[in-house]
C-alpha atoms as a PDB file:
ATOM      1  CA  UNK A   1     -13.255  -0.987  -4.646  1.00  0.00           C
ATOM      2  CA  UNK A   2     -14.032   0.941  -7.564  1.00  0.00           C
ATOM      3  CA  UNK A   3     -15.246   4.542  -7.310  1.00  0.00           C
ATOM      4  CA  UNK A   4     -18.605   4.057  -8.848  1.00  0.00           C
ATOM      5  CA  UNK A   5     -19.044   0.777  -6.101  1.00  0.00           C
ATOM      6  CA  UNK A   6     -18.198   3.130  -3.578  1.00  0.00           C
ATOM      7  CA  UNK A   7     -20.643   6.044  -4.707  1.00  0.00           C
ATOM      8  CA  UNK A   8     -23.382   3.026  -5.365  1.00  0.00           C
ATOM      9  CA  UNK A   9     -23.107   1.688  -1.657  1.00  0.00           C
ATOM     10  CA  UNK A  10     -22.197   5.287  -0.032  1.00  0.00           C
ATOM     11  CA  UNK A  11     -25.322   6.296  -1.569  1.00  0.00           C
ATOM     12  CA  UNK A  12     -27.485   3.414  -0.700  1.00  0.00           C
ATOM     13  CA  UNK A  13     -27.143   3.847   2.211  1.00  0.00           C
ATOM     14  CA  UNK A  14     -27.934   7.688   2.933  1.00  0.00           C
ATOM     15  CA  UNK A  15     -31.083   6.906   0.681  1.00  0.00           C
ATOM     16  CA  UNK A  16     -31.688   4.430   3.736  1.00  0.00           C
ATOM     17  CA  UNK A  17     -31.489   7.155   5.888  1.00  0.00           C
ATOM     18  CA  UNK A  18     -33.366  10.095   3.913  1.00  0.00           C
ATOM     19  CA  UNK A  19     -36.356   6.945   3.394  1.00  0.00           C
ATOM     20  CA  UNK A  20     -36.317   6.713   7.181  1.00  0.00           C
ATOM     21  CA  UNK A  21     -36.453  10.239   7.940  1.00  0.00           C
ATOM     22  CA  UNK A  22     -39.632  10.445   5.317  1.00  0.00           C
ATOM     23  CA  UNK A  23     -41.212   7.693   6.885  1.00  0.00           C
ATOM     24  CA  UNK A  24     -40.625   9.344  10.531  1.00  0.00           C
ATOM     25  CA  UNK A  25     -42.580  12.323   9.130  1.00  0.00           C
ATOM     26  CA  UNK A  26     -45.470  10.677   6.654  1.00  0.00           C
ATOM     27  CA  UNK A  27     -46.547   8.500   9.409  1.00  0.00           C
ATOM     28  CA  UNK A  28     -47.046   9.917  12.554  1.00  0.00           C
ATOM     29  CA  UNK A  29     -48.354   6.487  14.167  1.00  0.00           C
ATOM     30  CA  UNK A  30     -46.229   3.488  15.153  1.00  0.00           C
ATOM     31  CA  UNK A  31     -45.864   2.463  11.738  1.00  0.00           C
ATOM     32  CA  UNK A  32     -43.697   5.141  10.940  1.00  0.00           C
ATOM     33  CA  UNK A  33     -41.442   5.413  13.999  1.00  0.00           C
ATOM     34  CA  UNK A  34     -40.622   1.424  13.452  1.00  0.00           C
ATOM     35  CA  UNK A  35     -40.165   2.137   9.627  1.00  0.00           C
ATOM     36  CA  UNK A  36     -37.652   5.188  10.430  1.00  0.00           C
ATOM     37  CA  UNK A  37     -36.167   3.073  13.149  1.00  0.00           C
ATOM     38  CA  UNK A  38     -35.489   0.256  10.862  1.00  0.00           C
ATOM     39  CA  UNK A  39     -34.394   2.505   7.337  1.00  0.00           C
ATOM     40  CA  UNK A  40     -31.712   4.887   9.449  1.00  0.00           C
ATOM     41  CA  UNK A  41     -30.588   2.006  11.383  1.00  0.00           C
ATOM     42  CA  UNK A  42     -29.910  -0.184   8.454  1.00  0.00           C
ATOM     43  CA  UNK A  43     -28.393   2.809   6.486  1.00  0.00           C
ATOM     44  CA  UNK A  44     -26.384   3.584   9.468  1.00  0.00           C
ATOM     45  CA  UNK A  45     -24.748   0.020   9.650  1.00  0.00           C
ATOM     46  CA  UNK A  46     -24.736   0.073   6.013  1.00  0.00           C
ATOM     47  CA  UNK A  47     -22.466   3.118   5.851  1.00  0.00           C
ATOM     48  CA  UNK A  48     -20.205   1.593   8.967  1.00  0.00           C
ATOM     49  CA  UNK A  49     -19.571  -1.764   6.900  1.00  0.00           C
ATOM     50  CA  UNK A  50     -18.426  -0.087   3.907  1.00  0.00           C
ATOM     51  CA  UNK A  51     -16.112   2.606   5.708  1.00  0.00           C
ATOM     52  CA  UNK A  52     -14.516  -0.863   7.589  1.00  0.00           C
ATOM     53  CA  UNK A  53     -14.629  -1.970   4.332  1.00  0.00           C
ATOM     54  CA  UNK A  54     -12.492   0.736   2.984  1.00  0.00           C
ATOM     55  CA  UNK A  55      -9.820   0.502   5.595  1.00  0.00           C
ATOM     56  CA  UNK A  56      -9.559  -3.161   5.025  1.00  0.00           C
ATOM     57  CA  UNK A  57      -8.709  -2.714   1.715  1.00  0.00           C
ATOM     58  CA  UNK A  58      -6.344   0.552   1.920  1.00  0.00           C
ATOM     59  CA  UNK A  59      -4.633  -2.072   4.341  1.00  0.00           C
ATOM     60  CA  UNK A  60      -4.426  -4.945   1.812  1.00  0.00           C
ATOM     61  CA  UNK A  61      -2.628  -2.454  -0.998  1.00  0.00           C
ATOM     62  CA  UNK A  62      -0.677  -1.049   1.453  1.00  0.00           C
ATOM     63  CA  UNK A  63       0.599  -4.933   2.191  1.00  0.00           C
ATOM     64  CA  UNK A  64       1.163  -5.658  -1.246  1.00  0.00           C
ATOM     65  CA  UNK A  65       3.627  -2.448  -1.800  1.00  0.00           C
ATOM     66  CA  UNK A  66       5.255  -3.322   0.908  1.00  0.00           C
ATOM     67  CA  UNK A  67       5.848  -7.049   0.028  1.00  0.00           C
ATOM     68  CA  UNK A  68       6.813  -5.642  -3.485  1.00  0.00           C
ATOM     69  CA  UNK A  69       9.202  -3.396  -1.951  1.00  0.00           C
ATOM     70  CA  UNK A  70      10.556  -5.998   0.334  1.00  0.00           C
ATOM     71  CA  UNK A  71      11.074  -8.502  -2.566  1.00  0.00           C
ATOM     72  CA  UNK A  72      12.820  -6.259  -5.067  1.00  0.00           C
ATOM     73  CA  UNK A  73      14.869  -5.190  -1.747  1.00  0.00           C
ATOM     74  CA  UNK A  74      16.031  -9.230  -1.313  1.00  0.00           C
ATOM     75  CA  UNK A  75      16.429  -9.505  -5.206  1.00  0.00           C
ATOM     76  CA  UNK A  76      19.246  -6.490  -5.558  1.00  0.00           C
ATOM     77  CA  UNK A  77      20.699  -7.804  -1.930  1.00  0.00           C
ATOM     78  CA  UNK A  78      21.079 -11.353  -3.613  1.00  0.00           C
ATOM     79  CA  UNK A  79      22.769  -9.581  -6.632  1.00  0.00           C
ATOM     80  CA  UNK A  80      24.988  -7.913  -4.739  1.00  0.00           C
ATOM     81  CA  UNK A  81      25.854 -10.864  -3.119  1.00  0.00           C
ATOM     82  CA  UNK A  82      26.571 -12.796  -6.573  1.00  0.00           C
ATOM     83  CA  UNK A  83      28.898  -9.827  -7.530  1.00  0.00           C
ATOM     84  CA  UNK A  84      30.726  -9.914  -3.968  1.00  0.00           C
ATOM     85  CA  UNK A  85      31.226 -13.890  -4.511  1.00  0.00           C
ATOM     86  CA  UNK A  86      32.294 -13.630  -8.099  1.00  0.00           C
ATOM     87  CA  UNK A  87      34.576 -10.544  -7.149  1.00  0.00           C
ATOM     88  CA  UNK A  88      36.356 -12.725  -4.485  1.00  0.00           C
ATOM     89  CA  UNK A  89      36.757 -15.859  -6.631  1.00  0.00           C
ATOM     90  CA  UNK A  90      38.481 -13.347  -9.381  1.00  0.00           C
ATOM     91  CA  UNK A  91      40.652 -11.367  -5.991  1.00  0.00           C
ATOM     92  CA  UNK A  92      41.475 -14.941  -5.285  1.00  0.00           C
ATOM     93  CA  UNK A  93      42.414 -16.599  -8.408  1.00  0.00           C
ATOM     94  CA  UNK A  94      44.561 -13.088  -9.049  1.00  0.00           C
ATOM     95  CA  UNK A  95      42.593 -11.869 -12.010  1.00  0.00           C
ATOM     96  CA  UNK A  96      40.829  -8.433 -12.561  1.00  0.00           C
ATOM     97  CA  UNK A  97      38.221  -9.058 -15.519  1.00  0.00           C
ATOM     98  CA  UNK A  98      36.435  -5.777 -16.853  1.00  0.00           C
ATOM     99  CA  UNK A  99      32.493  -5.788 -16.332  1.00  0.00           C
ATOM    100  CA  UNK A 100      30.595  -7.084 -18.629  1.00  0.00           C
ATOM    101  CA  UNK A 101      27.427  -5.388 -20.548  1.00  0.00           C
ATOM    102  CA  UNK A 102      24.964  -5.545 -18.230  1.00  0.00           C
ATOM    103  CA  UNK A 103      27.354  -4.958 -14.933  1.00  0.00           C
ATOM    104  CA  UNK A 104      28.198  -1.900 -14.060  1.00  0.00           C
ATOM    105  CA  UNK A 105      31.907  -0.747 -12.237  1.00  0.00           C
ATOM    106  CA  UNK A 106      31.762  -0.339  -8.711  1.00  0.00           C
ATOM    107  CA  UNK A 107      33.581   2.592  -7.625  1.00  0.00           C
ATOM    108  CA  UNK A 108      35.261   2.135  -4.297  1.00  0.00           C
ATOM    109  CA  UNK A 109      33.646   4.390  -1.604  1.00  0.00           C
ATOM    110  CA  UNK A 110      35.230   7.498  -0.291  1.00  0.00           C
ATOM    111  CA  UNK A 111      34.698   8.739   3.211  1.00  0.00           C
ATOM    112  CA  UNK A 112      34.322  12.521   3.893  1.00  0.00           C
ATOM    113  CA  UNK A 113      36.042  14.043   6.635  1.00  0.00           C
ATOM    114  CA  UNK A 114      35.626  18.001   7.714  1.00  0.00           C
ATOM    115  CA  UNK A 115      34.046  18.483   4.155  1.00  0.00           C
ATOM    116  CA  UNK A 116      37.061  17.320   2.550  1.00  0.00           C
ATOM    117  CA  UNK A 117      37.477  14.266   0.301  1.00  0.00           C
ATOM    118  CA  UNK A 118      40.370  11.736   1.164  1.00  0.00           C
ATOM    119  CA  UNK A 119      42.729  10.566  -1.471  1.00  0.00           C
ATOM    120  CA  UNK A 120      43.396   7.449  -2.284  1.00  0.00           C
ATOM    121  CA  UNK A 121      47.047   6.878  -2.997  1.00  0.00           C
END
């Protein structure tokens, strides 16, 4: 929802309320208590909609990130995957090929133990 939506219906419905407040204290006969009773109560639901409203929504972008997230996760996992394969069928057929332009060198990983590096030999 944009902001002014939400200061348009937000604001609705306290006018709602302040008309049913007025109308509580204009009319002092039946009228009025049935016109205040029906203004504040429909503001009241009025305001409880839109704050569901609200949370349905944070909910929906919050869904969306994390699908985002999730796909872009199973994209680089597939890549990795492609340069694992290709990197076996290269161990395999006994060649070492240099990476290309858009590949970057992997650097093998190197364990720490007591805060010291270990050496490869």
């Amino acid at each position: 929802m944009r902001r002014s939506s939400r200061i348009l219906g937000f604001g609705g419905s306290g006018v709602l309320v302040i008309a049913g407040i007025v109308c509580a204290v204009a009319f002092s006969s039946t009228l009025g208590t049935v016109l205040a009773f029906i203004l504040i109560s429909a503001g009241l639901v009025l305001a409880t909609s839109l704050a569901f409203l609200e949370v349905g929504l944070s909910e929906d972008h919050e869904r969306e990130r994390e699908d985002g997230a999730r796909q872009e996760a199973e994209r680089k996992r597939e890549a990795d995957r492609q340069w694992a394969s290709e990197r076996e069928r290269e161990r395999q057929a006994g060649g070492e090929r240099e990476p290309t332009a858009g590949e970057t060198r992997r650097r093998p990983h190197i364990p720490r133990l007591r805060g010291e590096r270990r050496h490869l030999k």
